[in-house]
Protein backbone atom coordinates (compact mmCIF):
# COMPACT_ATOMS: atom_id res chain seq x y z
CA UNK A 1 -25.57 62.06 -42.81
CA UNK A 2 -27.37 58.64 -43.03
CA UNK A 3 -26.61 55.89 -40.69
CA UNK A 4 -25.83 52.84 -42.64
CA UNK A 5 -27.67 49.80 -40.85
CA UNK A 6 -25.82 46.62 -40.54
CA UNK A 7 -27.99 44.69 -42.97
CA UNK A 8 -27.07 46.98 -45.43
CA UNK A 9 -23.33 47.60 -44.80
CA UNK A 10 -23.72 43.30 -44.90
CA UNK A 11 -25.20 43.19 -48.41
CA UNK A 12 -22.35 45.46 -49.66
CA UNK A 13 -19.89 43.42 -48.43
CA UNK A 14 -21.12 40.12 -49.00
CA UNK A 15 -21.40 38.47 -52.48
CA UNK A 16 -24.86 36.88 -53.62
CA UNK A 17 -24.31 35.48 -56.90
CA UNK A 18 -23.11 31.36 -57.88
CA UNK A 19 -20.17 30.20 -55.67
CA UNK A 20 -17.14 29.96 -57.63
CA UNK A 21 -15.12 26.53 -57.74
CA UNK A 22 -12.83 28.68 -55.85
CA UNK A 23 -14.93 29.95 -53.17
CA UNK A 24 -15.79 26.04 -52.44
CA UNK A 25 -12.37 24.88 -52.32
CA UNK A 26 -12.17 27.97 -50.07
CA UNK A 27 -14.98 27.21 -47.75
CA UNK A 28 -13.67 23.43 -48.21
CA UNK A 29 -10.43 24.26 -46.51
CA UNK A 30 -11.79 26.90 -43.66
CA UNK A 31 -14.10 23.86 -42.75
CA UNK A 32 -11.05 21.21 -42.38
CA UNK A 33 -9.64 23.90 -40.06
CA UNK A 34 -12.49 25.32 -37.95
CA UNK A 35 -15.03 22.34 -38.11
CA UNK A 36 -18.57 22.30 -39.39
CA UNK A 37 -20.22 24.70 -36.34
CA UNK A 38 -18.07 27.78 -36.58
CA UNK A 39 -19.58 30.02 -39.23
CA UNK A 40 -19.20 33.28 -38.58
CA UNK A 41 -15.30 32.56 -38.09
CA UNK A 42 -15.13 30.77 -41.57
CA UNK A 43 -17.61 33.74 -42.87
CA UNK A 44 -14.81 35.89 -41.67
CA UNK A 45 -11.99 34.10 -43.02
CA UNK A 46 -13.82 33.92 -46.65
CA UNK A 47 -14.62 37.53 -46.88
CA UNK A 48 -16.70 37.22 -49.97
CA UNK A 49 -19.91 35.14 -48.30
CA UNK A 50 -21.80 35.20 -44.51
CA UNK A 51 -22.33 32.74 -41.85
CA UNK A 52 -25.69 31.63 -43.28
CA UNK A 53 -24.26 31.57 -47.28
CA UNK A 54 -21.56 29.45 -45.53
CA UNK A 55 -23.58 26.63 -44.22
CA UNK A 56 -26.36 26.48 -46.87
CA UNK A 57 -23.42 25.97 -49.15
CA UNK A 58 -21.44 22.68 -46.97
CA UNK A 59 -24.87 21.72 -45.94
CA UNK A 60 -26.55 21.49 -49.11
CA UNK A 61 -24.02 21.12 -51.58
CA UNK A 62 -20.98 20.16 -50.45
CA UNK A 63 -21.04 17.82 -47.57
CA UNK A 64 -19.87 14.77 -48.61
CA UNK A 65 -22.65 12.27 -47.27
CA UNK A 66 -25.33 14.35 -48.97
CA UNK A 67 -26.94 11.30 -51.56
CA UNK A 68 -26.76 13.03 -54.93
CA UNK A 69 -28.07 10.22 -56.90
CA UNK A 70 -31.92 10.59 -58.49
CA UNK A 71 -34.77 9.47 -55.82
CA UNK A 72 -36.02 6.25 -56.08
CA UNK A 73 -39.26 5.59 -57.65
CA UNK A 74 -39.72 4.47 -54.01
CA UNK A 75 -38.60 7.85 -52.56
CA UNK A 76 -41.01 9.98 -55.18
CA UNK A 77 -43.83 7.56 -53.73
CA UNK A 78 -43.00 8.56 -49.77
CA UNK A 79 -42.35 12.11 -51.24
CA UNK A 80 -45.67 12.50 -52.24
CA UNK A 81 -47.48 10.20 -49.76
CA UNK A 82 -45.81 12.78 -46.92
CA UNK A 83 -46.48 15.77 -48.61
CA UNK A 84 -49.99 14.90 -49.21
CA UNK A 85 -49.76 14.40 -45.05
CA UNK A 86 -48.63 18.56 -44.48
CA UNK A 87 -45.23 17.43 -43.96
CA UNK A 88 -42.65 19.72 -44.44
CA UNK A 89 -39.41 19.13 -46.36
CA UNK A 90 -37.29 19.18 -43.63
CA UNK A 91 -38.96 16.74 -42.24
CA UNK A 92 -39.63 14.35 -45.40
CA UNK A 93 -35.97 14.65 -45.93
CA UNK A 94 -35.77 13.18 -41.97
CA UNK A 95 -37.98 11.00 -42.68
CA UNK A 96 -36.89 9.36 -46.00
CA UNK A 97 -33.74 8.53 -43.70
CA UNK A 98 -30.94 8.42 -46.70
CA UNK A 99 -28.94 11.50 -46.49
CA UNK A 100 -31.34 13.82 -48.59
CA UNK A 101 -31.45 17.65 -48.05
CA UNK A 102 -34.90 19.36 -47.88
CA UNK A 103 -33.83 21.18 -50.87
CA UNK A 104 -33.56 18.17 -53.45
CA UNK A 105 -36.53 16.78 -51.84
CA UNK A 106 -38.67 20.32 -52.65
CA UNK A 107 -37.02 20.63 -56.39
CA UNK A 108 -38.46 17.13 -57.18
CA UNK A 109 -41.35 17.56 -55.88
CA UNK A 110 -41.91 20.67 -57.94
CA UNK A 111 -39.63 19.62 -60.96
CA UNK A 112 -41.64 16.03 -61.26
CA UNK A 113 -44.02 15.33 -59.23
CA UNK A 114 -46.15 18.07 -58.40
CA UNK A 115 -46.79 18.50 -62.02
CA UNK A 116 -49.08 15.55 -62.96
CA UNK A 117 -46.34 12.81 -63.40
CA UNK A 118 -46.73 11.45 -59.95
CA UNK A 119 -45.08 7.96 -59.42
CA UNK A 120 -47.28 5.68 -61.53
CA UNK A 121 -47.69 3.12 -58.32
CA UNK A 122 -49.05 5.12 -55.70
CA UNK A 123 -50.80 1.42 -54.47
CA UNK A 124 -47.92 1.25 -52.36
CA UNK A 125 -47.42 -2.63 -50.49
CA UNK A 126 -48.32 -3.21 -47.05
CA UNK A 127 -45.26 -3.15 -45.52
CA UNK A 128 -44.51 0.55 -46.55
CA UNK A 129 -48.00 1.26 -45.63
CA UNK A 130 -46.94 -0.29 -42.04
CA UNK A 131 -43.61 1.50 -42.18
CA UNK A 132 -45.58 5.07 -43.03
CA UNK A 133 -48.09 4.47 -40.33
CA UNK A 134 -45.25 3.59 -37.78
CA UNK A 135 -43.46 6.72 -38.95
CA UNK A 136 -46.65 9.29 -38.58
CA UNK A 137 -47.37 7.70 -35.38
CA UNK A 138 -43.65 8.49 -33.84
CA UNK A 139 -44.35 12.13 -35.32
CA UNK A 140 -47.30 12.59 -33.18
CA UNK A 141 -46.13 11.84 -30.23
């Protein structure tokens, strides 16, 4: 008789397809009651998703100071000027300052900038130039 490991008795149990508009009214509710920091008890309490499906969900989707408006020309220029720099998304996202998640910053790089229709005004002023090297320079430290 085979053993089942945990990671697979955890995919059987756990679903992996879209969230349902039920499933975030759901997770919605189980966050008003437990807080934002407890996700293994709201895993538990939803049934259908884990800890980590949990939080990617509120974090990313669902979190109601995440800015779900289209970047700025602005932002696409500091989006490329940083990744051009090795930054990471996480980090541009911290960076940019305005309640992005590193996920929408990675999809538009890759949706529209990454593919040849960079920000026509890369010749960006002095003062962001000023603001970028003040930014790279707290990074280093």
């Amino acid at each position: 008789m085979l053993k089942e490991t945990r990671k697979a008795q955890k995919s059987l149990d756990t679903n992996v397809g879209h969230w349902s508009k039920e499933e975030d009214e759901k997770l919605k509710r189980l966050i008003k009651d437990f807080g934002a920091k407890r996700w293994r008890i709201i895993a538990s309490k939803m049934g259908t998703r884990d800890a980590k499906q949990c939080r990617e969900r509120f974090c990313g989707h669902l979190e109601k100071s995440i800015n779900k408006n289209p970047l700025s020309s602005f932002e696409d220029e500091m989006v490329v000027r940083y990744r051009e720099s090795n930054h990471g998304w996480a980090e541009i996202a911290k960076l940019l300052g305005n309640n992005r998640t590193p996920n929408q910053i990675k999809n538009n790089y890759n949706q529209r900038l990454s593919k040849g229709s960079k920000p026509s005004s890369l010749n960006l002023s002095s003062q962001i130039s000023r603001n970028v090297v003040c930014i790279d320079a707290s990074i280093s430290r």
